[in-house]
N, C-alpha and C. Protein backbone atom coordinates (compact mmCIF):
# COMPACT_ATOMS: atom_id res chain seq x y z
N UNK A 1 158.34 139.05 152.48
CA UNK A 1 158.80 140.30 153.00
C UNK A 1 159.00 141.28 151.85
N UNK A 2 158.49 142.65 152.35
CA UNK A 2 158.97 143.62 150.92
C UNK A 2 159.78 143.78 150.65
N UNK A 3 160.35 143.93 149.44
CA UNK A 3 161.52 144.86 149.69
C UNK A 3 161.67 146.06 149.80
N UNK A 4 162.57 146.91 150.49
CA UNK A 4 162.33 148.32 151.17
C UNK A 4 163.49 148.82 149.66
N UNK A 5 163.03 150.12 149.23
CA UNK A 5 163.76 150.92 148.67
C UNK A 5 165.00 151.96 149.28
N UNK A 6 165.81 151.88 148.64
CA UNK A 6 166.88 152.74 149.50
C UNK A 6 166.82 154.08 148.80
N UNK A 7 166.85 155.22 149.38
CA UNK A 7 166.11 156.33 148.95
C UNK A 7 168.06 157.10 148.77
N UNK A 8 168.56 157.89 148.11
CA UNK A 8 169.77 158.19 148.36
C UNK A 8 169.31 159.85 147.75
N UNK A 9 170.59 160.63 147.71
CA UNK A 9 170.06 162.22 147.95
C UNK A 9 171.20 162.16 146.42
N UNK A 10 170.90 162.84 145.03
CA UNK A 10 171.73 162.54 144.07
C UNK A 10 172.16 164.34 143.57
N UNK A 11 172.99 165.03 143.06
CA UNK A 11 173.10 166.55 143.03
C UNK A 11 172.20 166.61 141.22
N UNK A 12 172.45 167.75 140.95
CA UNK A 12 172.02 168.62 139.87
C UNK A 12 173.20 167.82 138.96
N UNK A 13 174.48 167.67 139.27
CA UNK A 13 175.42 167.32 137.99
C UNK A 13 174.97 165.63 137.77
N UNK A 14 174.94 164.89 138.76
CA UNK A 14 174.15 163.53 138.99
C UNK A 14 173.36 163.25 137.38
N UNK A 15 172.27 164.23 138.24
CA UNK A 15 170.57 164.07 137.55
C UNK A 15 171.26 164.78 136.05
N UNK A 16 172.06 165.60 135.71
CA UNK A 16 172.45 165.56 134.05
C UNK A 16 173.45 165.13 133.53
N UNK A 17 173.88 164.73 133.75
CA UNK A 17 175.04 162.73 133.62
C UNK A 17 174.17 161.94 133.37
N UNK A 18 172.92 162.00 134.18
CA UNK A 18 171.92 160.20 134.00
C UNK A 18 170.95 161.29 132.76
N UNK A 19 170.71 161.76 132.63
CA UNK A 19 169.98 162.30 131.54
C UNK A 19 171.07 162.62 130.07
N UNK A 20 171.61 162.54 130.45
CA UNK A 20 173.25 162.97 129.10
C UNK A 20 172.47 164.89 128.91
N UNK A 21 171.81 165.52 129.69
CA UNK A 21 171.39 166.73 129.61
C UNK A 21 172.67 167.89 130.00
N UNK A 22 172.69 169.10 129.32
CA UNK A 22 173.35 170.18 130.18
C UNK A 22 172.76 170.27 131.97
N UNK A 23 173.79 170.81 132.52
CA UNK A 23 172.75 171.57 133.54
C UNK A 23 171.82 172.74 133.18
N UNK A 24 171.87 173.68 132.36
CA UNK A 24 170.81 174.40 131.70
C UNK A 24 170.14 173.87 131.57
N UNK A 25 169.85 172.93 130.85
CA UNK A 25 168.72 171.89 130.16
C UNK A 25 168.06 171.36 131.54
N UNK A 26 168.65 170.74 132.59
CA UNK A 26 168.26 170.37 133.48
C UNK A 26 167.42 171.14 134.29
N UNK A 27 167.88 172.67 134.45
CA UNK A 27 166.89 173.86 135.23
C UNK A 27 165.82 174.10 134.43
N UNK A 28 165.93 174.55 133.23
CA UNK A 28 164.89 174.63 132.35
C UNK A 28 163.70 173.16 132.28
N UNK A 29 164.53 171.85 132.46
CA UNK A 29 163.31 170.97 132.89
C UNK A 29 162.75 171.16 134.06
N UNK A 30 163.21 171.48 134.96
CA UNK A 30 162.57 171.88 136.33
C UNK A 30 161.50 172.76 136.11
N UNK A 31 162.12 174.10 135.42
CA UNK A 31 161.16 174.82 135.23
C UNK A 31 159.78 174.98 134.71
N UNK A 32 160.09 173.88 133.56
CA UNK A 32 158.64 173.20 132.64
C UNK A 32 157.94 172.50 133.36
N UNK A 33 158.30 171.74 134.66
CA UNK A 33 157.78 170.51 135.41
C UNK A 33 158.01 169.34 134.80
N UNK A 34 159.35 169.00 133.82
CA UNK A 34 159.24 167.85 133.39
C UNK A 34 160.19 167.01 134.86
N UNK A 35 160.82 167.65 135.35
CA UNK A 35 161.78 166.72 136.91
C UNK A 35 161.04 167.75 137.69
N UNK A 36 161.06 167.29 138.92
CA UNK A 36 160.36 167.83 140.08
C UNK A 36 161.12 168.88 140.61
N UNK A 37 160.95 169.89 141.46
CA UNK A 37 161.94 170.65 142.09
C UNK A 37 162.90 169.84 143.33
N UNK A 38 164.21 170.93 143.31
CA UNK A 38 164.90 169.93 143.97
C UNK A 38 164.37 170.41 145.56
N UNK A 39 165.15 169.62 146.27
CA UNK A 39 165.11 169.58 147.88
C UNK A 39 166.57 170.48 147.74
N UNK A 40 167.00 171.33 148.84
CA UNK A 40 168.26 172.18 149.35
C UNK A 40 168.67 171.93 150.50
N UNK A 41 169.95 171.04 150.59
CA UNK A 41 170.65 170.64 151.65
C UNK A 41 171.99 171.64 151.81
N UNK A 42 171.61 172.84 152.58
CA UNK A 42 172.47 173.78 152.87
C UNK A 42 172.45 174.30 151.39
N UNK A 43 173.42 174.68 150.51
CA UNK A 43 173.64 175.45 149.19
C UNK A 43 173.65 174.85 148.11
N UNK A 44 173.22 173.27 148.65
CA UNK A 44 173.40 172.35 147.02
C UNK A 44 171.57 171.79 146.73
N UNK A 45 171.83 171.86 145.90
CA UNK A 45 169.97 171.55 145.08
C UNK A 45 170.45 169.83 144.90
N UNK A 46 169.54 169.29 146.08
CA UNK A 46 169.69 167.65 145.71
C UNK A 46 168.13 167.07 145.33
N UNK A 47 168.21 165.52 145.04
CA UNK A 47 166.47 165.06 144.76
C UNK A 47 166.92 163.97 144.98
N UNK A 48 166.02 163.35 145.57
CA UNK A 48 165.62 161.80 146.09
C UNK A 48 165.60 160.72 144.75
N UNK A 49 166.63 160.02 144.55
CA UNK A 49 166.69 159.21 143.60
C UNK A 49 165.08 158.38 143.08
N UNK A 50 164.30 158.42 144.07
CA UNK A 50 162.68 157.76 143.60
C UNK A 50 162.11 158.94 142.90
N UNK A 51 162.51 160.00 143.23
CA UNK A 51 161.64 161.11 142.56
C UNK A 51 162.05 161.10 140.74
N UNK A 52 163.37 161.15 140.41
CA UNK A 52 164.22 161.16 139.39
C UNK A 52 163.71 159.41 138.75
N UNK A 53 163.43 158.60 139.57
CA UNK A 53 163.09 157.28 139.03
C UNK A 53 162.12 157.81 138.61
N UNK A 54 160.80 158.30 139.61
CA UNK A 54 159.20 158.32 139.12
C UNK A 54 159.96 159.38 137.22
N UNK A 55 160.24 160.50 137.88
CA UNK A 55 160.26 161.56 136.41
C UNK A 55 160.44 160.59 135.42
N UNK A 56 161.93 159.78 135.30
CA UNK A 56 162.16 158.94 134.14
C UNK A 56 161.08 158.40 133.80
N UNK A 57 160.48 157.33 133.97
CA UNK A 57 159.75 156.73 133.72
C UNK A 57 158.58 157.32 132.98
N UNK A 58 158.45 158.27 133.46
CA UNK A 58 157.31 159.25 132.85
C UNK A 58 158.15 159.81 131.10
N UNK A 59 158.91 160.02 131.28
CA UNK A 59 159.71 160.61 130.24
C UNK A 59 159.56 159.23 129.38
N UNK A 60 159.53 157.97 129.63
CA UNK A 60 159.97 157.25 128.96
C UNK A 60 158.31 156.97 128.18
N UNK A 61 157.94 156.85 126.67
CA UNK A 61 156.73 156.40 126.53
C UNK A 61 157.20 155.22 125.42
N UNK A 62 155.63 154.02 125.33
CA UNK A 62 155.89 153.27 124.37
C UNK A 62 155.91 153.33 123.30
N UNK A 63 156.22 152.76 122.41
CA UNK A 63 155.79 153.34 120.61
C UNK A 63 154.20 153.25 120.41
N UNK A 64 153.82 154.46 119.52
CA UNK A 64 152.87 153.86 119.07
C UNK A 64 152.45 152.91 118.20
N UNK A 65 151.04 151.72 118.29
CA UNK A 65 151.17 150.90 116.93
C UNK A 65 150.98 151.21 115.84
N UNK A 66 151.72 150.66 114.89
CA UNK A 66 151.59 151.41 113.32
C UNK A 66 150.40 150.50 112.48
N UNK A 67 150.05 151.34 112.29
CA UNK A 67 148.75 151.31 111.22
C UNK A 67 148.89 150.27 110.05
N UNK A 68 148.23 148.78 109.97
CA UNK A 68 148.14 147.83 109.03
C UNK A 68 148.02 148.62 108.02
């Protein structure tokens, strides 16, 4: 059986706590396209914790190998 993901709705202060980012820093990533835009539930800017998973991950790269 799969396992099903639990999708949860996280705010703007959330997503720059888990980034150790300002919220400035955080709009300005939006703005670059490095995090996705948010979703607006009435007056608050929220995002789907898979979306903020996919971004991380992307943010995250491996080292490169160093040259013998």
């Amino acid at each position: 059986m799969a396992r099903e993901t639990v999708n949860t709705w996280i705010t703007a202060r959330e997503v720059a706590v888990r980034f150790r980012i300002s919220r400035t820093t955080l709009w300005d990533w939006v703005r670059e396209g490095i995090l996705p835009a948010p979703h607006h539930m009435r007056s608050r800017a929220v995002w789907r914790s898979s979306e903020i998973d996919s971004a991380e991950s992307k943010l995250i790269t491996p080292p490169a190998p160093r040259a013998a």
